[in-house]
PDB file of N, CA and C in Angstrom:
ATOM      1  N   UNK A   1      60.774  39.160  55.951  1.00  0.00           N
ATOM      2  CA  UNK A   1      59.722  38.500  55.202  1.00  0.00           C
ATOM      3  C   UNK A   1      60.325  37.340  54.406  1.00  0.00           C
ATOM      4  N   UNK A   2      59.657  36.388  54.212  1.00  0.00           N
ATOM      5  CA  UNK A   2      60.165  35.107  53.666  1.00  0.00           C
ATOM      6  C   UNK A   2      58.812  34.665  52.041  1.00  0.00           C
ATOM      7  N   UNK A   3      59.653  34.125  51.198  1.00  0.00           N
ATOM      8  CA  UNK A   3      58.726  33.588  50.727  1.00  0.00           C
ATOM      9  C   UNK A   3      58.865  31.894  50.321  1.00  0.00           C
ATOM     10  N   UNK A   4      58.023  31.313  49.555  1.00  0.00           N
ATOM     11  CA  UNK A   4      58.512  29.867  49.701  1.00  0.00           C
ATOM     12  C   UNK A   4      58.562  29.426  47.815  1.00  0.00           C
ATOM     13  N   UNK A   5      59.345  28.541  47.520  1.00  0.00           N
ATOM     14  CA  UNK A   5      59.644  28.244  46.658  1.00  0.00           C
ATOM     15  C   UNK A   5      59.083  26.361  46.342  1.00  0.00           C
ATOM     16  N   UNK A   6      58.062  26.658  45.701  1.00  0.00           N
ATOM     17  CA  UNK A   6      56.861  25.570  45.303  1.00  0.00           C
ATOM     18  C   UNK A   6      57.926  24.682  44.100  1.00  0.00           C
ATOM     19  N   UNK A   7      57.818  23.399  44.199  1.00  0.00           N
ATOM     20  CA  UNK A   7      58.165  22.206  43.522  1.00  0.00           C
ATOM     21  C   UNK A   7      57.541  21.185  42.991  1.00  0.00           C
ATOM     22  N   UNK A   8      57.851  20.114  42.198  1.00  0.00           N
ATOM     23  CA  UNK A   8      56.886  19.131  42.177  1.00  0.00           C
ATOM     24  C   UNK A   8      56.952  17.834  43.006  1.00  0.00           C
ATOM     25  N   UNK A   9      58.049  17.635  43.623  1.00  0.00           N
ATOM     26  CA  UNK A   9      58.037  16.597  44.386  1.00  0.00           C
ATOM     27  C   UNK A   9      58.960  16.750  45.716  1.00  0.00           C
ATOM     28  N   UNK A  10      58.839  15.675  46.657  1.00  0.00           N
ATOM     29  CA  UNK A  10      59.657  15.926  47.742  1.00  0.00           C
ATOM     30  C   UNK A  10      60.897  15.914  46.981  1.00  0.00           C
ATOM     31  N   UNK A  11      61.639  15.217  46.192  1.00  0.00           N
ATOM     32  CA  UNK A  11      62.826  15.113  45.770  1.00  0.00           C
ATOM     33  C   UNK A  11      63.493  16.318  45.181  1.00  0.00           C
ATOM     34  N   UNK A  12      62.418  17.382  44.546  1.00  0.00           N
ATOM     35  CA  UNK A  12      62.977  18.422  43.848  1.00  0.00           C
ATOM     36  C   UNK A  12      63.344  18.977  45.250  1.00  0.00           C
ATOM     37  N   UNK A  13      62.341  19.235  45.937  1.00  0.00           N
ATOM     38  CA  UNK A  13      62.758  20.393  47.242  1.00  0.00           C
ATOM     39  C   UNK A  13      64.274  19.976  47.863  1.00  0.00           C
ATOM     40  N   UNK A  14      64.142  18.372  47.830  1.00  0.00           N
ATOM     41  CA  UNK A  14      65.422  18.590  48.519  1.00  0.00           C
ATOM     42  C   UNK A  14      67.249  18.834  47.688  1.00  0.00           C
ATOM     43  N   UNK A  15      66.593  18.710  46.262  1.00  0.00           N
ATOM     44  CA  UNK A  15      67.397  18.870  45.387  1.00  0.00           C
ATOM     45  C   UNK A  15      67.626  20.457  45.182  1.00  0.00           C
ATOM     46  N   UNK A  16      66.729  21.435  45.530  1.00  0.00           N
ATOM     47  CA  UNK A  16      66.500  22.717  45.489  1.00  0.00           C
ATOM     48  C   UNK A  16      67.532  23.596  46.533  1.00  0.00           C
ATOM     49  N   UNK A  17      67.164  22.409  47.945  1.00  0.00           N
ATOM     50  CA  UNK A  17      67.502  22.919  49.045  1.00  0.00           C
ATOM     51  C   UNK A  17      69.375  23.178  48.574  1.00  0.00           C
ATOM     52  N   UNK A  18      69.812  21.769  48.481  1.00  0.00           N
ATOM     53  CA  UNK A  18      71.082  21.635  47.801  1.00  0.00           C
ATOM     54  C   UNK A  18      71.825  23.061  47.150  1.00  0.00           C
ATOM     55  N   UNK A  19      70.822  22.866  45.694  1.00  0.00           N
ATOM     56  CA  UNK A  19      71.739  23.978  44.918  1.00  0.00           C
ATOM     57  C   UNK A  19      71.550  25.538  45.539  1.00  0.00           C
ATOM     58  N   UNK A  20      70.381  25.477  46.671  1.00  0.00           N
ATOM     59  CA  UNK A  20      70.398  26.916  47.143  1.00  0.00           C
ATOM     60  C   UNK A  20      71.204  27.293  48.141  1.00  0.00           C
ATOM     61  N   UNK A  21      72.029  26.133  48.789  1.00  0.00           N
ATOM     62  CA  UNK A  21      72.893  26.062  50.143  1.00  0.00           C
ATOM     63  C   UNK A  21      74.018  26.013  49.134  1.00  0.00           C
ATOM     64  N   UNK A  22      74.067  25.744  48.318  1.00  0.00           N
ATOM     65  CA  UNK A  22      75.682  25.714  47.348  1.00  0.00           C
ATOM     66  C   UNK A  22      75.601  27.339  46.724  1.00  0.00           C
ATOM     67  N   UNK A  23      74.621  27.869  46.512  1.00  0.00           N
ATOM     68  CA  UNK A  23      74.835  29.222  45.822  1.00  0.00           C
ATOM     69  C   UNK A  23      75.132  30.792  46.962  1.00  0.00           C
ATOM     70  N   UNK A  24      74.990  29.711  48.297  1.00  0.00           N
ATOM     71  CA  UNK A  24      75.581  30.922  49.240  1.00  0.00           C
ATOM     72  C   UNK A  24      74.066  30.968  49.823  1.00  0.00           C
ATOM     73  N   UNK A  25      72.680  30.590  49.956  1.00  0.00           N
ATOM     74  CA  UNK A  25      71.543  31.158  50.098  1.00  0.00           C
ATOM     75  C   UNK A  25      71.032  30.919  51.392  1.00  0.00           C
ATOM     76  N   UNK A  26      70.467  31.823  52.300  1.00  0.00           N
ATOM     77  CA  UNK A  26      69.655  30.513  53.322  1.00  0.00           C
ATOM     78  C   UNK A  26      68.217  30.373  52.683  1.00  0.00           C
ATOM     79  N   UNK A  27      68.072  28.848  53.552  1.00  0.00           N
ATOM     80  CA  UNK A  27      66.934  28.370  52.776  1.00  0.00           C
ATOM     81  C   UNK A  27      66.694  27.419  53.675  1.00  0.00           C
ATOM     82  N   UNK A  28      65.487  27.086  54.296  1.00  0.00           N
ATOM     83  CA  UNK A  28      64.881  25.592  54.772  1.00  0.00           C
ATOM     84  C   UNK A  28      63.589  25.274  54.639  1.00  0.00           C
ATOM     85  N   UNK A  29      63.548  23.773  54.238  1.00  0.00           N
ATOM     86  CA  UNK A  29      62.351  22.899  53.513  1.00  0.00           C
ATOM     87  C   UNK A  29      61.618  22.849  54.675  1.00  0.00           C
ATOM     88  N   UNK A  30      60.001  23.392  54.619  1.00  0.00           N
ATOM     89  CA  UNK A  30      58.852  23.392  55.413  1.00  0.00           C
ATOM     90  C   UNK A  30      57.842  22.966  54.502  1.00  0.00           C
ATOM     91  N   UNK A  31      56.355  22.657  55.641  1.00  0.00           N
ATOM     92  CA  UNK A  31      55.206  21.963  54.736  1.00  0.00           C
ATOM     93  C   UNK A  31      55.340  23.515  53.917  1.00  0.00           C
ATOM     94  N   UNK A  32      54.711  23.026  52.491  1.00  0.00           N
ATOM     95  CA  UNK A  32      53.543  23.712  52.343  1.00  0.00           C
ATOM     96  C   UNK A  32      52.532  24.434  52.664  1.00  0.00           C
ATOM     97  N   UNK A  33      52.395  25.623  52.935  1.00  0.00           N
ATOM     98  CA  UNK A  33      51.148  26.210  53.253  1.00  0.00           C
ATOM     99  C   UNK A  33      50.239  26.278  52.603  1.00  0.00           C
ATOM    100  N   UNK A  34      48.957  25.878  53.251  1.00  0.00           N
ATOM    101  CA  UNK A  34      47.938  24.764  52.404  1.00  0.00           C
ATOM    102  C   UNK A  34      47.353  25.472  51.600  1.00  0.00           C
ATOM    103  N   UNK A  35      47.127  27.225  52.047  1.00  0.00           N
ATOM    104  CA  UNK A  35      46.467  28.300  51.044  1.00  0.00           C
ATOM    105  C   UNK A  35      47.411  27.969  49.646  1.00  0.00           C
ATOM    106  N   UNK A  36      48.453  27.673  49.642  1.00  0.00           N
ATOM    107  CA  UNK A  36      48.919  27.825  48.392  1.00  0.00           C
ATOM    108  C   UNK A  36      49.143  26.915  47.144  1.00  0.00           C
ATOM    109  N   UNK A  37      49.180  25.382  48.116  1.00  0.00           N
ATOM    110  CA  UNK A  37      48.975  24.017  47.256  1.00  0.00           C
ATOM    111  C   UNK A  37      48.718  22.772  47.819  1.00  0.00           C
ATOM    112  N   UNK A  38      48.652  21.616  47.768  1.00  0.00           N
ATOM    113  CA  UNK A  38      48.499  21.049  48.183  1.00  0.00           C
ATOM    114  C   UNK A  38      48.704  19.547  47.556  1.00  0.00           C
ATOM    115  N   UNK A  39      49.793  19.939  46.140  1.00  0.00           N
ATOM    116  CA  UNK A  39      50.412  18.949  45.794  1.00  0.00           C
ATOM    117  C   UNK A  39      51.664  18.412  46.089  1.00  0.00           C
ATOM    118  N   UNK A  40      52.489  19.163  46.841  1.00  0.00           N
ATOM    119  CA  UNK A  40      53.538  18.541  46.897  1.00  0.00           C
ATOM    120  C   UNK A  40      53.820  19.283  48.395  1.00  0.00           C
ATOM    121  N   UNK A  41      53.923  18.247  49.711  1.00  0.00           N
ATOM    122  CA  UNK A  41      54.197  18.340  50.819  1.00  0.00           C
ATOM    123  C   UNK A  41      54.838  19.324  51.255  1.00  0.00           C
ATOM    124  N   UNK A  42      55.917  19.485  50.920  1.00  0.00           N
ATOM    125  CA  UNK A  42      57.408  19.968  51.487  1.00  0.00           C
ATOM    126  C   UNK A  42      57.530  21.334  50.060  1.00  0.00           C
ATOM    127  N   UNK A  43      58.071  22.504  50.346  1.00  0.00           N
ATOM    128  CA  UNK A  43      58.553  23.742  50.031  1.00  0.00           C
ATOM    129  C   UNK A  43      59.805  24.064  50.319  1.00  0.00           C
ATOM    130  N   UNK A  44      60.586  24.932  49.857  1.00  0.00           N
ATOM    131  CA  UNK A  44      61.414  26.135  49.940  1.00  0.00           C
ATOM    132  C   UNK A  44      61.285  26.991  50.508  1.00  0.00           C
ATOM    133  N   UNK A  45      61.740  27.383  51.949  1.00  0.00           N
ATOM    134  CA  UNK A  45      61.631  28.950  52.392  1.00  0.00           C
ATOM    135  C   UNK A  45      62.785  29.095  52.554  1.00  0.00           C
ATOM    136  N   UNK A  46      62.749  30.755  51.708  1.00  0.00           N
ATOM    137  CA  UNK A  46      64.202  31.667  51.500  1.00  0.00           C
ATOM    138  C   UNK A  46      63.653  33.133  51.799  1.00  0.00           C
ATOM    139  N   UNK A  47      64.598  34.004  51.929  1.00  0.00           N
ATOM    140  CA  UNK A  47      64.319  35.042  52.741  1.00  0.00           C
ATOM    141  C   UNK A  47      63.835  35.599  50.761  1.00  0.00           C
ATOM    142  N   UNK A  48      62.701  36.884  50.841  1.00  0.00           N
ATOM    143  CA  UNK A  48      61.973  37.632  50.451  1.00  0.00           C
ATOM    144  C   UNK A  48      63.069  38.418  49.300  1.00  0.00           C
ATOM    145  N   UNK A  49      64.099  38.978  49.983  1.00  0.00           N
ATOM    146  CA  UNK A  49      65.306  39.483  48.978  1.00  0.00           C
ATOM    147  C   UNK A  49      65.485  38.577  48.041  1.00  0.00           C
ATOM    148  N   UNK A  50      66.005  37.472  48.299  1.00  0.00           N
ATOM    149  CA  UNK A  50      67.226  36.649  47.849  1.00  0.00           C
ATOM    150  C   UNK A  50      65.984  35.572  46.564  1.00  0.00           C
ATOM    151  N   UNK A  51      64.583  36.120  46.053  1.00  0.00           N
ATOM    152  CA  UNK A  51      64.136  35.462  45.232  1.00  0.00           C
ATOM    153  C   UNK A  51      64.826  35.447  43.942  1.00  0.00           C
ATOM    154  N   UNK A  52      64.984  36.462  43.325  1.00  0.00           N
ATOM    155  CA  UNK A  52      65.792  36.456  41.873  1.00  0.00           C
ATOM    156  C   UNK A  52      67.359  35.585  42.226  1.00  0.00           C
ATOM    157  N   UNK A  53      68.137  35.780  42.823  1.00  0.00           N
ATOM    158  CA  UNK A  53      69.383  34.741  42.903  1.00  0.00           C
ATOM    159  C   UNK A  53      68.709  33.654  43.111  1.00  0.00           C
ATOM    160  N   UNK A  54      67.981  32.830  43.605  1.00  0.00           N
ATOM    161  CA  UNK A  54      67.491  31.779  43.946  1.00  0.00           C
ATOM    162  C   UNK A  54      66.519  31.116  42.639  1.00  0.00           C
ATOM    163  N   UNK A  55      65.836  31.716  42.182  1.00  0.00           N
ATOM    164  CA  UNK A  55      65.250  31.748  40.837  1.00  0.00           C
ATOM    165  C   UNK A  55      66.462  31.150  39.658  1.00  0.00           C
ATOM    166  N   UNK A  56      67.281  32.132  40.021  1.00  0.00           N
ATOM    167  CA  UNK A  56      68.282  31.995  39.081  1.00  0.00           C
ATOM    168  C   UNK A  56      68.906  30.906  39.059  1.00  0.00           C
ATOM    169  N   UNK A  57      69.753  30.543  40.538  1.00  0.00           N
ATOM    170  CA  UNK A  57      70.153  29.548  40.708  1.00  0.00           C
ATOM    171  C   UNK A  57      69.884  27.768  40.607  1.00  0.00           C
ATOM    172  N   UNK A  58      68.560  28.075  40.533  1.00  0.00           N
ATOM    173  CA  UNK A  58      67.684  26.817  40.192  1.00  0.00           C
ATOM    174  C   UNK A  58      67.597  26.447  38.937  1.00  0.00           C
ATOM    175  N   UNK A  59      67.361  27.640  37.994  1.00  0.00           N
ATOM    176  CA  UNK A  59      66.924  27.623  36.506  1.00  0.00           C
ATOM    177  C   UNK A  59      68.506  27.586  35.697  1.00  0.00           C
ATOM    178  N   UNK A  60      69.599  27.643  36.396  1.00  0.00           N
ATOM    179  CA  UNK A  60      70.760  27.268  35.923  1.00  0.00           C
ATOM    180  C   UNK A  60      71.114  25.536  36.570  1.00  0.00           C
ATOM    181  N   UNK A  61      70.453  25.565  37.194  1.00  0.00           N
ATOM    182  CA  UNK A  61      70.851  24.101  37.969  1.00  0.00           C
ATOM    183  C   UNK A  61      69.445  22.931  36.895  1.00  0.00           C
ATOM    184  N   UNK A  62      69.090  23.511  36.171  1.00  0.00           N
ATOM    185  CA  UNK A  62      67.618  23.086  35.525  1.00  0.00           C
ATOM    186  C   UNK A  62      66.571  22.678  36.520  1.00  0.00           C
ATOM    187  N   UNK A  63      66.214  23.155  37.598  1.00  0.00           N
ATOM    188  CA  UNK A  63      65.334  21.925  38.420  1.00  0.00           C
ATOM    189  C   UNK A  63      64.358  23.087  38.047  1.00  0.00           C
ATOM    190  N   UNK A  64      63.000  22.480  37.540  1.00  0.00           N
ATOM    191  CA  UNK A  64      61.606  23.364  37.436  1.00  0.00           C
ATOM    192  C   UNK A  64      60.793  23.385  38.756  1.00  0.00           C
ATOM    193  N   UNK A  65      60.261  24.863  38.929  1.00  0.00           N
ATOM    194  CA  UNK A  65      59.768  24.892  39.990  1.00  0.00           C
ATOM    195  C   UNK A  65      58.491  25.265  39.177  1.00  0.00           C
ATOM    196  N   UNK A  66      57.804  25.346  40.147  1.00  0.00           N
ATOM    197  CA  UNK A  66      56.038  25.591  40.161  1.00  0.00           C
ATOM    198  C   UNK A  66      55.697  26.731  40.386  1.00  0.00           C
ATOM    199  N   UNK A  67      56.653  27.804  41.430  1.00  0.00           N
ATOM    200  CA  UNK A  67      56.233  29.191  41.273  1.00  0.00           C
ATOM    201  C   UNK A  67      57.256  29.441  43.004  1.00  0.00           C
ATOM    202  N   UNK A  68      57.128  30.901  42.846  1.00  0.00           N
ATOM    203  CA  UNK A  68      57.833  31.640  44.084  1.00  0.00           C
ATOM    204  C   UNK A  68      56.614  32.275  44.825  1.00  0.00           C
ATOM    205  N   UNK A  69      56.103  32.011  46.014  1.00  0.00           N
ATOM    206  CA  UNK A  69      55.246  33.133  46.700  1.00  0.00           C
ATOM    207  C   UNK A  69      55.192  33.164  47.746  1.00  0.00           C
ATOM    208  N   UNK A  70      54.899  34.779  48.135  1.00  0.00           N
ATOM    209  CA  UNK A  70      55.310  35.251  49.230  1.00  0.00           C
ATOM    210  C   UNK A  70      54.333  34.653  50.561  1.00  0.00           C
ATOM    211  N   UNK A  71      55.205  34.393  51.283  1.00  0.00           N
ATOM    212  CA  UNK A  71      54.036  33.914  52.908  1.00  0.00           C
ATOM    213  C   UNK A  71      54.392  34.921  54.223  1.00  0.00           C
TER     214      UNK A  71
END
């Protein structure tokens, strides 16, 4: 199970993608799934486990996200 990790701009995601490939994580930037927003194109998908390290890793890297949810 995967969930996706919501941003505010294309730039965060790919700034996201970064610190989550540096913290050991897999992770790859897909649209948005439209049930869930439809402000900002591009997402975070990381595997379902690995949300709290990834959470973490972001909120130590300061980049604000918009929310974690499951798809």
């Amino acid at each position: 199970m995967h969930s996706v990790i919501i941003v505010h701009s294309v730039s965060h995601a790919l700034r996201a993608e970064k610190i989550l490939q540096a913290a050991g994580l897999t992770c790859k930037l897909i649209p948005v799934p439209r049930h869930i927003s439809s402000d900002c194109g591009v997402c975070v998908r990381i595997r379902r486990e690995d949300e709290e390290a990834a959470h973490a890793a972001l909120q130590q890297a300061g980049l604000e996200i918009v929310g974690i949810y499951p798809v």
